[in-house]
PDB file of N, CA and C in Angstrom:
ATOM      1  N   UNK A   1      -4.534 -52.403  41.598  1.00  0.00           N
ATOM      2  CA  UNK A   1      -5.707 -51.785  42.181  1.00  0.00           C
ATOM      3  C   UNK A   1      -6.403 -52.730  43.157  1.00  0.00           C
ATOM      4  N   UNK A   2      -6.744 -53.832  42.818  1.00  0.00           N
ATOM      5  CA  UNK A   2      -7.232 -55.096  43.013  1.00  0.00           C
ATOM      6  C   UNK A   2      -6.460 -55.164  44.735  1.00  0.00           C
ATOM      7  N   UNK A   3      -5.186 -55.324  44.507  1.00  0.00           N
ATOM      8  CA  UNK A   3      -4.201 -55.218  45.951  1.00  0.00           C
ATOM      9  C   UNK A   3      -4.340 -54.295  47.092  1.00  0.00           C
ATOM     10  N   UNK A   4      -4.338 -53.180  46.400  1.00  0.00           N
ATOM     11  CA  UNK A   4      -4.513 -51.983  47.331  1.00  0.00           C
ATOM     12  C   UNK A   4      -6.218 -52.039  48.065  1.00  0.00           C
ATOM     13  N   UNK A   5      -6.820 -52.749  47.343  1.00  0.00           N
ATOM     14  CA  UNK A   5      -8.420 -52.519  47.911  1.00  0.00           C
ATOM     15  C   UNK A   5      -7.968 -53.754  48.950  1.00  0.00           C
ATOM     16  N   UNK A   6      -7.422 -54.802  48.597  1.00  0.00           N
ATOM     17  CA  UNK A   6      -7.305 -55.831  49.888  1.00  0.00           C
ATOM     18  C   UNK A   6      -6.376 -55.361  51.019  1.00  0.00           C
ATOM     19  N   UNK A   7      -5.606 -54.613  50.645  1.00  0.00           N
ATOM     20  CA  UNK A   7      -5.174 -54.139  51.890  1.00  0.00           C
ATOM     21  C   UNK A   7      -5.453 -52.922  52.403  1.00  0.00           C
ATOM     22  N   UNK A   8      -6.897 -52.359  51.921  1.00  0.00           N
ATOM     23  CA  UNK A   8      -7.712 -50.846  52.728  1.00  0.00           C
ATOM     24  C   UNK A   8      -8.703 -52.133  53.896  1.00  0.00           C
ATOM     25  N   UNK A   9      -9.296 -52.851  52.940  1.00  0.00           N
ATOM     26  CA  UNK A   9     -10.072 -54.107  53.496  1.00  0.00           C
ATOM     27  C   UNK A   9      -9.699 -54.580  54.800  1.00  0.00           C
ATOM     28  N   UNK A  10      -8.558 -55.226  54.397  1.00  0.00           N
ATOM     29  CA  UNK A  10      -7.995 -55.881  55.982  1.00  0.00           C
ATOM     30  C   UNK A  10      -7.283 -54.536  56.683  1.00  0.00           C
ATOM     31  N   UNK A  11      -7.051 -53.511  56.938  1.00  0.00           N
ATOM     32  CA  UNK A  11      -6.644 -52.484  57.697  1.00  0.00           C
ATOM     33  C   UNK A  11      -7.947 -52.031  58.561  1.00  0.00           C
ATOM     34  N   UNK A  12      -8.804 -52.233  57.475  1.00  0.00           N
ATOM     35  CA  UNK A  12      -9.952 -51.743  58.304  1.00  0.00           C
ATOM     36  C   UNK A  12     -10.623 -52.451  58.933  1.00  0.00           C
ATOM     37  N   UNK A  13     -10.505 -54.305  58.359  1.00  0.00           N
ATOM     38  CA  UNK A  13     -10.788 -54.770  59.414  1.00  0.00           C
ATOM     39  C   UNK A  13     -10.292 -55.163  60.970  1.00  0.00           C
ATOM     40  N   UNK A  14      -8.694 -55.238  60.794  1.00  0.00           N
ATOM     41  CA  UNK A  14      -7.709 -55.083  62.154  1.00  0.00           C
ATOM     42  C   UNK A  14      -7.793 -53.648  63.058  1.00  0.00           C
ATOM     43  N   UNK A  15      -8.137 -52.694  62.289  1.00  0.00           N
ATOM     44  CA  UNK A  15      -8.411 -51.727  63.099  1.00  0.00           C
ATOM     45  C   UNK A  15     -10.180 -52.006  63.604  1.00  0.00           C
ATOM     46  N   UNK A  16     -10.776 -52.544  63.587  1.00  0.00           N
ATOM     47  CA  UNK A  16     -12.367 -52.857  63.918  1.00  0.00           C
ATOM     48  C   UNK A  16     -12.212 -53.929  65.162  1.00  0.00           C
ATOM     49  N   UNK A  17     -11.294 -54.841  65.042  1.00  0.00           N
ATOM     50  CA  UNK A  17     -11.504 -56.110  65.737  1.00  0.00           C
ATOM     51  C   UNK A  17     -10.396 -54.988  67.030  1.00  0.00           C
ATOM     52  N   UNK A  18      -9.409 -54.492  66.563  1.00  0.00           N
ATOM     53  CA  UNK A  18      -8.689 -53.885  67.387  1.00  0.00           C
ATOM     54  C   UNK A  18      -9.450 -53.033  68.620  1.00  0.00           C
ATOM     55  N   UNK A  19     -10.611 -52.276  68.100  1.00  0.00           N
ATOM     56  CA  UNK A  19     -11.213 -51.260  68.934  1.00  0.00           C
ATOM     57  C   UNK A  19     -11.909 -51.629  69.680  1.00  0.00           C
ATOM     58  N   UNK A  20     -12.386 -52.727  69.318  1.00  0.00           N
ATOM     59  CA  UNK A  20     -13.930 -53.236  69.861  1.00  0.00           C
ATOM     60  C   UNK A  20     -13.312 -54.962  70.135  1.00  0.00           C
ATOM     61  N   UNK A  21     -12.556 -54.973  70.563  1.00  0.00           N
ATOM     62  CA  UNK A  21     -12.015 -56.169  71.079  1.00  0.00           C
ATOM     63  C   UNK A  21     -12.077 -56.453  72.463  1.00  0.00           C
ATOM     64  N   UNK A  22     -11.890 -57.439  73.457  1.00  0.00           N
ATOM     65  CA  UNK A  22     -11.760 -57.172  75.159  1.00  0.00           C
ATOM     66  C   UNK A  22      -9.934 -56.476  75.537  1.00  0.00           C
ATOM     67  N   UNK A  23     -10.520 -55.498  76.787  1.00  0.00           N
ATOM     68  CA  UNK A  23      -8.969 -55.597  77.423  1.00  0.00           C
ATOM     69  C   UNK A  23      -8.400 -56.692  77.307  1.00  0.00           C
ATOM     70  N   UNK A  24      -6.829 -55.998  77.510  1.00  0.00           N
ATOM     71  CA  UNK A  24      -6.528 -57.317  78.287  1.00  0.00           C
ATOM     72  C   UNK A  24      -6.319 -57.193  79.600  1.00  0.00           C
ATOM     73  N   UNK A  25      -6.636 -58.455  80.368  1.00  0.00           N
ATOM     74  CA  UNK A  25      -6.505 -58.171  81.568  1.00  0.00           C
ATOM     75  C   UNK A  25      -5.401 -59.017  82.567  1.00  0.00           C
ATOM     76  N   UNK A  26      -5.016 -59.144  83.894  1.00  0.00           N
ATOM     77  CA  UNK A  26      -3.949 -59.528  84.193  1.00  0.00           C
ATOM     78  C   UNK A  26      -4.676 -60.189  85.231  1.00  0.00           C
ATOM     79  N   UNK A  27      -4.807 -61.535  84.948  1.00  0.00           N
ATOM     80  CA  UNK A  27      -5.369 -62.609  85.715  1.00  0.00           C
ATOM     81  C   UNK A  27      -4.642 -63.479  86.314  1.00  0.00           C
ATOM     82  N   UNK A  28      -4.686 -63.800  87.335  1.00  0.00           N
ATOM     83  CA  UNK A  28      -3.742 -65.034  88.110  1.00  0.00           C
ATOM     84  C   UNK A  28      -4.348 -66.303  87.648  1.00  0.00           C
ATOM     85  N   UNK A  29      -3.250 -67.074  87.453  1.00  0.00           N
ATOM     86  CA  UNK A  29      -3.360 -68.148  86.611  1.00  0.00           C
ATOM     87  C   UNK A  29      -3.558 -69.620  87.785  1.00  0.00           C
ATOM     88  N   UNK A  30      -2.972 -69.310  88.883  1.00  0.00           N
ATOM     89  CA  UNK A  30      -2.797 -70.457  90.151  1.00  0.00           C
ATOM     90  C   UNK A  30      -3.209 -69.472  91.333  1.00  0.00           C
ATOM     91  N   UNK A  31      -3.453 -70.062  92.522  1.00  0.00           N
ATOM     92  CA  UNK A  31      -3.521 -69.519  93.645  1.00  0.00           C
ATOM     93  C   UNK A  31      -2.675 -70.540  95.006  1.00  0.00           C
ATOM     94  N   UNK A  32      -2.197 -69.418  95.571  1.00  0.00           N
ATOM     95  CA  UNK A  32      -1.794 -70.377  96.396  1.00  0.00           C
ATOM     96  C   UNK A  32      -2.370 -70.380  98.148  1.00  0.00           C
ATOM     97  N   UNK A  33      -1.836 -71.111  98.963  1.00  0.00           N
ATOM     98  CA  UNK A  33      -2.846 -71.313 100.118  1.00  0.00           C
ATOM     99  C   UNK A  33      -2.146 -70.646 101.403  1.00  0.00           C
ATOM    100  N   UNK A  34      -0.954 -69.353 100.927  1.00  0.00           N
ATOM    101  CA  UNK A  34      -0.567 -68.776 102.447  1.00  0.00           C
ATOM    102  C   UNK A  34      -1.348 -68.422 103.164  1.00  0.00           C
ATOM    103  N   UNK A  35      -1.083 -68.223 104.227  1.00  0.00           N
ATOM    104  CA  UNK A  35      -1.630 -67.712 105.163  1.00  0.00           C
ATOM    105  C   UNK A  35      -1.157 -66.192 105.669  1.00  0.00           C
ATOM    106  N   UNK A  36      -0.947 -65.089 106.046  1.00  0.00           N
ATOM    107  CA  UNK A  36      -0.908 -64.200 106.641  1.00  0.00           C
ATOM    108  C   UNK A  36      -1.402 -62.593 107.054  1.00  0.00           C
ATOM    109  N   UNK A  37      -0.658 -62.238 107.851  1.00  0.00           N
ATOM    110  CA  UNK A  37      -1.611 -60.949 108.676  1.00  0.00           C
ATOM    111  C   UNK A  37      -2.230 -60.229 107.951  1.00  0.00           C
ATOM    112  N   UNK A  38      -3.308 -60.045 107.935  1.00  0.00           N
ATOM    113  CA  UNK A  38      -4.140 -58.835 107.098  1.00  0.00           C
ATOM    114  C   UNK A  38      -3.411 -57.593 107.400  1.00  0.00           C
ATOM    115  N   UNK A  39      -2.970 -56.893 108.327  1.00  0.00           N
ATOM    116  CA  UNK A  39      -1.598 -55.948 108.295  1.00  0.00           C
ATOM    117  C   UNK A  39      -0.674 -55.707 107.191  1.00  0.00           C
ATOM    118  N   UNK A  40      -0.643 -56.590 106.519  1.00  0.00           N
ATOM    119  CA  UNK A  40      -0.056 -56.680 105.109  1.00  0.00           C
ATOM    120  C   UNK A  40      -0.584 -56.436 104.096  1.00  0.00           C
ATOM    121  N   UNK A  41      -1.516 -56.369 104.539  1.00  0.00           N
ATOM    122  CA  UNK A  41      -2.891 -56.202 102.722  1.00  0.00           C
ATOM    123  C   UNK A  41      -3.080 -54.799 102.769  1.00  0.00           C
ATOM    124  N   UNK A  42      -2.677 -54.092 101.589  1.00  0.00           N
ATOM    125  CA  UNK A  42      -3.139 -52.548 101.271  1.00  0.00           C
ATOM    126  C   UNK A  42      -4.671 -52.951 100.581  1.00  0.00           C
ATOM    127  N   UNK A  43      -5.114 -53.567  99.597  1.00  0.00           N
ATOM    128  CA  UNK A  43      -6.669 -53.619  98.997  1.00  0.00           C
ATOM    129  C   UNK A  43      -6.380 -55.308  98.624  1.00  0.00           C
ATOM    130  N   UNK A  44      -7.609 -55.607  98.019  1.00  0.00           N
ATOM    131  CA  UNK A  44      -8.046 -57.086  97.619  1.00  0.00           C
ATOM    132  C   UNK A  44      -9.045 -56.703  95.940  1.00  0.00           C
ATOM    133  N   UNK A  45      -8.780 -57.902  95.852  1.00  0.00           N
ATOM    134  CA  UNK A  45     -10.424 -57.787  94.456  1.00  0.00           C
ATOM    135  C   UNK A  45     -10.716 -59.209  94.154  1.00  0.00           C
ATOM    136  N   UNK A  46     -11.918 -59.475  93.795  1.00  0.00           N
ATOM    137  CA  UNK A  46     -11.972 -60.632  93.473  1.00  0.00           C
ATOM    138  C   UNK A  46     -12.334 -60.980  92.197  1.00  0.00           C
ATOM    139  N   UNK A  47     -11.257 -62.020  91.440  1.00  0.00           N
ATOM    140  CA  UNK A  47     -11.332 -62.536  90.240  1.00  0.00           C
ATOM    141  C   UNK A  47     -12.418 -63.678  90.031  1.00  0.00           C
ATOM    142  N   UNK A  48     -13.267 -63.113  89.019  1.00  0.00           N
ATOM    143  CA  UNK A  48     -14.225 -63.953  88.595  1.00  0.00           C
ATOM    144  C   UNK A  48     -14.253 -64.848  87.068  1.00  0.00           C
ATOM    145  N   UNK A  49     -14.146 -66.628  87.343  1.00  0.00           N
ATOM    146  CA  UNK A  49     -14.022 -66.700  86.132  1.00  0.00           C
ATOM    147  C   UNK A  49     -14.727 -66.476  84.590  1.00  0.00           C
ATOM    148  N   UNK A  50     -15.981 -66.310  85.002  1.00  0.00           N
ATOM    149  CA  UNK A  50     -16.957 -65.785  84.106  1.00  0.00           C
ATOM    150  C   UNK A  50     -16.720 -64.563  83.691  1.00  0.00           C
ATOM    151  N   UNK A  51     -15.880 -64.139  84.075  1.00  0.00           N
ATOM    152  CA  UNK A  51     -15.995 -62.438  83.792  1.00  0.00           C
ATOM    153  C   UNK A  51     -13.826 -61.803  82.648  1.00  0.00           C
ATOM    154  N   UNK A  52     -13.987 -62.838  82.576  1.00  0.00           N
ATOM    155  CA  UNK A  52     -12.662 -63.030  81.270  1.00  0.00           C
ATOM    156  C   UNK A  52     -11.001 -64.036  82.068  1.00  0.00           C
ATOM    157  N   UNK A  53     -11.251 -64.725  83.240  1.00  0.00           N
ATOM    158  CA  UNK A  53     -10.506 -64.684  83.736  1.00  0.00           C
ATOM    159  C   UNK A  53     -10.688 -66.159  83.610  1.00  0.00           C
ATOM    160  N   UNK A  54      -9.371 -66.840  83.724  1.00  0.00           N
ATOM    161  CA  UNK A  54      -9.801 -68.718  83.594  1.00  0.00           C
ATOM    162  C   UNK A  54      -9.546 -69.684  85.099  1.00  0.00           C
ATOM    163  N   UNK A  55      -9.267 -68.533  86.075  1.00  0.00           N
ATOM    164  CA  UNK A  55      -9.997 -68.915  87.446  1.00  0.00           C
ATOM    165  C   UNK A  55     -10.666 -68.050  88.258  1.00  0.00           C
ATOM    166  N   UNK A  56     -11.055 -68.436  89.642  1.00  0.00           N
ATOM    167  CA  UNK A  56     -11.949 -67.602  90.049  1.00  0.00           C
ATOM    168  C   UNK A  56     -10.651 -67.437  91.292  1.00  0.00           C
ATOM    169  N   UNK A  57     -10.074 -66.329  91.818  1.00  0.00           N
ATOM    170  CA  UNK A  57      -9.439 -65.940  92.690  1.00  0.00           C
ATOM    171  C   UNK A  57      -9.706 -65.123  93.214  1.00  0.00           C
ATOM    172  N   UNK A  58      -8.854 -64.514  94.693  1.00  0.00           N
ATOM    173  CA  UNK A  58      -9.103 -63.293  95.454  1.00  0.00           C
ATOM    174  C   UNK A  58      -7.223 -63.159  95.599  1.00  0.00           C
ATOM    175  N   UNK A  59      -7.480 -61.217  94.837  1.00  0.00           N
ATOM    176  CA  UNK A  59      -6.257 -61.162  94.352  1.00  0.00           C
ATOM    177  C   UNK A  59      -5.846 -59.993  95.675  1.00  0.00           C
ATOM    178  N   UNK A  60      -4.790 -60.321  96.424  1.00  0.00           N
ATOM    179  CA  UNK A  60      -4.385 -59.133  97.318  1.00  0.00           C
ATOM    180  C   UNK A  60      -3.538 -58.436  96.756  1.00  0.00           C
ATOM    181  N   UNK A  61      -3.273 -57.444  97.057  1.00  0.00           N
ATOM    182  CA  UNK A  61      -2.231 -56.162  96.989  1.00  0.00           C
ATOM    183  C   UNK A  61      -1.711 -56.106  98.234  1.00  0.00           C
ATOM    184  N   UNK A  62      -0.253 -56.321  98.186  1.00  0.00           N
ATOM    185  CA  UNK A  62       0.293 -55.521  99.711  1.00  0.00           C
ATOM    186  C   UNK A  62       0.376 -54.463  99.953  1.00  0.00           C
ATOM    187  N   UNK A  63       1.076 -54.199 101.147  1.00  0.00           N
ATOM    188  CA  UNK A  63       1.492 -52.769 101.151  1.00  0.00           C
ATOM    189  C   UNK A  63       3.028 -52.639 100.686  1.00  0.00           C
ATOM    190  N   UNK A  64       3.581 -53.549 100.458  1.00  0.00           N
ATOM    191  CA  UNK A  64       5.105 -53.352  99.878  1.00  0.00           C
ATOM    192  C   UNK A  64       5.254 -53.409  98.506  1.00  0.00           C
ATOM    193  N   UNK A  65       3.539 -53.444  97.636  1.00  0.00           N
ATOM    194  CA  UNK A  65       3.879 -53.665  96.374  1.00  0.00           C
ATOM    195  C   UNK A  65       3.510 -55.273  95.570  1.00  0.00           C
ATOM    196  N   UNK A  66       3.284 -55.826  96.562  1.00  0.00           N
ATOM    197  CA  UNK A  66       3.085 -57.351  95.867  1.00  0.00           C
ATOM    198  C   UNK A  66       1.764 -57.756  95.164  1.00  0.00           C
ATOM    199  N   UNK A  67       1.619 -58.886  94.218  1.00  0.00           N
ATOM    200  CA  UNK A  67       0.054 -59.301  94.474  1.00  0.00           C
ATOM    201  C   UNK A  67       0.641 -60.313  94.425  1.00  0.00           C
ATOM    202  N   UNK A  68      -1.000 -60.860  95.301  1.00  0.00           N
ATOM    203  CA  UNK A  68      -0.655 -62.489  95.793  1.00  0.00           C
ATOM    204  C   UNK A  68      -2.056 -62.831  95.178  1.00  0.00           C
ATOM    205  N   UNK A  69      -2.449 -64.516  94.794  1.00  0.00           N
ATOM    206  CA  UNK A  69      -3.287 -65.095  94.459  1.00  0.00           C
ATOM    207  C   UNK A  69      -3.799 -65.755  95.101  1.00  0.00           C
ATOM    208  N   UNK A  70      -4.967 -65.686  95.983  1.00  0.00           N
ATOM    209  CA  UNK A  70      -5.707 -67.086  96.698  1.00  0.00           C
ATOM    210  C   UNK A  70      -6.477 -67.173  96.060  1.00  0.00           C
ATOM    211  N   UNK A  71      -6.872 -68.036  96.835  1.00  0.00           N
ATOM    212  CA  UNK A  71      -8.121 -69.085  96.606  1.00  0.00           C
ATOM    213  C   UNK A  71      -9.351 -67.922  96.316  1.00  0.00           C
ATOM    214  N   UNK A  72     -10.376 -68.561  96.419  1.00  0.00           N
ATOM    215  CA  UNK A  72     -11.520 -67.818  96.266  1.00  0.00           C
ATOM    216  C   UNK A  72     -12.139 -67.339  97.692  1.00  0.00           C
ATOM    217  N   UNK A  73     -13.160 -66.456  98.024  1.00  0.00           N
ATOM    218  CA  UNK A  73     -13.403 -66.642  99.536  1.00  0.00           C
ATOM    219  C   UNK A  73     -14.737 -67.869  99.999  1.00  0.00           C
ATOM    220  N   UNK A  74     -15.306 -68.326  98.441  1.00  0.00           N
ATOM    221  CA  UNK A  74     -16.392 -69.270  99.034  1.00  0.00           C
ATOM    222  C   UNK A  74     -15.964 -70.277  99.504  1.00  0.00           C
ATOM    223  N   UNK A  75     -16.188 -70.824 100.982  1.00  0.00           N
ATOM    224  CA  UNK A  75     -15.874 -72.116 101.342  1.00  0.00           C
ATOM    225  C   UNK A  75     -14.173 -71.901 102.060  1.00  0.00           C
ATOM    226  N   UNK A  76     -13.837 -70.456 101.954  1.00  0.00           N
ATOM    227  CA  UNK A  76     -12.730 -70.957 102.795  1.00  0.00           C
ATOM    228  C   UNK A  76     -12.543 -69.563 103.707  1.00  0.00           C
ATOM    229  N   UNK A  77     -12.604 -70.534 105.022  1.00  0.00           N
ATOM    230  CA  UNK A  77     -12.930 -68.962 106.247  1.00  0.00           C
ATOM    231  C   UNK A  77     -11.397 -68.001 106.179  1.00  0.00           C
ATOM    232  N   UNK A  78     -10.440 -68.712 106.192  1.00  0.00           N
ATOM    233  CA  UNK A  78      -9.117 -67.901 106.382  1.00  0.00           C
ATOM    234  C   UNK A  78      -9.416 -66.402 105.338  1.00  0.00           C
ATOM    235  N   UNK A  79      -9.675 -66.304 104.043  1.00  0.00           N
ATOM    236  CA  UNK A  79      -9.950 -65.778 103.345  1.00  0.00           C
ATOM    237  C   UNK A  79     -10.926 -64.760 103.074  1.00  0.00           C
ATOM    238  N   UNK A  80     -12.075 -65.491 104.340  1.00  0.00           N
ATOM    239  CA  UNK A  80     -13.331 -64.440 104.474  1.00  0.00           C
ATOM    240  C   UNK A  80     -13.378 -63.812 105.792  1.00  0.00           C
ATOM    241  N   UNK A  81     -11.976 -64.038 106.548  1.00  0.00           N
ATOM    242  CA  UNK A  81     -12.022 -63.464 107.556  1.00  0.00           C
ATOM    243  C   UNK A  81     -10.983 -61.718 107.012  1.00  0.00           C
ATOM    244  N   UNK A  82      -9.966 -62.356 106.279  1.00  0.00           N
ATOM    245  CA  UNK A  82      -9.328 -61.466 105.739  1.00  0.00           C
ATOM    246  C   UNK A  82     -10.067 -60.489 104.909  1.00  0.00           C
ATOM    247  N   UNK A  83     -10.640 -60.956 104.474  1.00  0.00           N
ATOM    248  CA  UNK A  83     -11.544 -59.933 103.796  1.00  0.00           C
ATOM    249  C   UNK A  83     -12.201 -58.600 104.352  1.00  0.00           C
ATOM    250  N   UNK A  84     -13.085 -59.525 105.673  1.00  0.00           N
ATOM    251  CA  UNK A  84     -13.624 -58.724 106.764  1.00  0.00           C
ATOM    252  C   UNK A  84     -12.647 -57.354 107.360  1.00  0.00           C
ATOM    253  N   UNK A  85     -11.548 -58.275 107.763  1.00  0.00           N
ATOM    254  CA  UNK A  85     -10.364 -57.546 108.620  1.00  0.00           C
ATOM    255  C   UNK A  85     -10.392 -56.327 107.627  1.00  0.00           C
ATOM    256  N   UNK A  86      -9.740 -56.552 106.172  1.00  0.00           N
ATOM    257  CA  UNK A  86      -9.385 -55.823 105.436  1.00  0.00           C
ATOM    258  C   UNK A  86     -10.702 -54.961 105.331  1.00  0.00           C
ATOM    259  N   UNK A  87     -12.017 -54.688 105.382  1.00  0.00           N
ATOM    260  CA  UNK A  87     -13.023 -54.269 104.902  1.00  0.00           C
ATOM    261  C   UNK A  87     -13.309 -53.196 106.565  1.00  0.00           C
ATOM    262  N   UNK A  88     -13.387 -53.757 107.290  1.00  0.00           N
ATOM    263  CA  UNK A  88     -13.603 -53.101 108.743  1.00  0.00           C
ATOM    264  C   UNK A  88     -12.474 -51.896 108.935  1.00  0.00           C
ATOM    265  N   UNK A  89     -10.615 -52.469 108.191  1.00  0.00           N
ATOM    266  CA  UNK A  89     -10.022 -51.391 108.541  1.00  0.00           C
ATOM    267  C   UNK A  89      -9.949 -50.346 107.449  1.00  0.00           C
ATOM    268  N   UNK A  90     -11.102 -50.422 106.489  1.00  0.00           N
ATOM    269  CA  UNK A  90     -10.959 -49.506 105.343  1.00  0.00           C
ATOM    270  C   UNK A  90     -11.758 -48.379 105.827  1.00  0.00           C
ATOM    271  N   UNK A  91     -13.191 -49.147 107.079  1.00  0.00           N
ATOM    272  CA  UNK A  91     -14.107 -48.613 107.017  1.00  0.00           C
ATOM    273  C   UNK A  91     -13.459 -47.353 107.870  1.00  0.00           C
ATOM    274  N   UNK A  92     -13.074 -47.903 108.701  1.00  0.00           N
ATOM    275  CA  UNK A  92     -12.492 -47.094 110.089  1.00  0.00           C
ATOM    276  C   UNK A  92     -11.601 -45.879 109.335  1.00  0.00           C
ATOM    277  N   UNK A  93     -10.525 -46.272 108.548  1.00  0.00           N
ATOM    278  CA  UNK A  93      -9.813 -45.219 107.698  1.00  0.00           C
ATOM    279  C   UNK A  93     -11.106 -44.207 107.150  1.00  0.00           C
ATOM    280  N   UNK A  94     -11.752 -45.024 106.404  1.00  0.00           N
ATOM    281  CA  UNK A  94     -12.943 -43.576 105.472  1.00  0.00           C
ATOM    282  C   UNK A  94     -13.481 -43.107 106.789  1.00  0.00           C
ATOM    283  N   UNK A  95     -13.942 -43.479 107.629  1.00  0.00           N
ATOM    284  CA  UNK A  95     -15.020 -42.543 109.288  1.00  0.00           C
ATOM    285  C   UNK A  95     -13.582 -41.605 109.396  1.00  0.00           C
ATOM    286  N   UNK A  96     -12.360 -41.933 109.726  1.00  0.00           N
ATOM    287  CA  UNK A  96     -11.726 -41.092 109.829  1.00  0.00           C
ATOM    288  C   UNK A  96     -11.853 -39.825 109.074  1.00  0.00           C
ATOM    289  N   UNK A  97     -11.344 -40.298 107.753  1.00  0.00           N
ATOM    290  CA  UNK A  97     -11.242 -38.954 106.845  1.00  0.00           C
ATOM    291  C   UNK A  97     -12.849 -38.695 106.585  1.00  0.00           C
ATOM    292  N   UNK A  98     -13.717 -38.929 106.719  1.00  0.00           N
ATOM    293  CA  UNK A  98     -14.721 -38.360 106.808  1.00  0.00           C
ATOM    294  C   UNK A  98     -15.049 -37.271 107.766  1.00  0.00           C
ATOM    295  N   UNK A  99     -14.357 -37.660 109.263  1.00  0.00           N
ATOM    296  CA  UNK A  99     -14.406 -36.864 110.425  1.00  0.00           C
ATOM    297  C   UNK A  99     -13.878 -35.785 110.055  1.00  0.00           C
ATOM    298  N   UNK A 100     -12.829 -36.012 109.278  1.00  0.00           N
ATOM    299  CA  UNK A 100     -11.784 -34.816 108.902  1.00  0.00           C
ATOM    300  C   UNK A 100     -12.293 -33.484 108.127  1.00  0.00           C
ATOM    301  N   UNK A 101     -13.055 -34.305 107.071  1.00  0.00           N
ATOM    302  CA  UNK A 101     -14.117 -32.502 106.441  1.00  0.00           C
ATOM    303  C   UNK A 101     -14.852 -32.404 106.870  1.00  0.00           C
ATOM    304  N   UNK A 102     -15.311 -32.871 107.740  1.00  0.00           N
ATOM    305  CA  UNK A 102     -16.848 -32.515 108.050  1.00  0.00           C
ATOM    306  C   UNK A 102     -16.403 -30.811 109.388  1.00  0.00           C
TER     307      UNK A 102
END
């Protein structure tokens, strides 16, 4: 009897820690320092280490499918220009399809 209550006990506690636990999430562990065309970047996001991640990166997505890891964008222009690029040609895409229902 004694047994069976220790194992309702711990079921219920692995199912507790289970529910209410963090994602997991898929963090880049290194970054590296390429360089190239924002033409290549489908979206970006930026990894924050405070926020479950154990660096702080800016994670691209290509358009062929890839992610790549840089650096962060504070302090490094290559990165905050890409950003821009990438952000200006999102904007231009949404005015488009905006033009489109209206």
């Amino acid at each position: 009897m004694t047994s069976r209550l220790s194992v309702l006990i711990l079921l219920g506690v692995l199912c507790f820690v289970l529910t209410t636990g963090n994602p997991i999430m898929d963090c880049c562990l290194k970054t590296t320092q390429k360089k190239f065309s924002f033409k290549l970047v489908q979206s970006y996001k930026i990894q924050e280490a405070a926020k479950g991640c154990e660096i702080s990166a800016t994670v691209i997505f290509t358009k062929g499918g890839r992610k790549l890891c840089l650096a962060p964008p504070k302090g490094n222009p290559f990165i905050q220009a890409l950003i821009e690029d990438v952000n200006r040609a999102r904007g231009k895409q949404w005015k488009t399809k905006q033009q489109i229902k209206v």
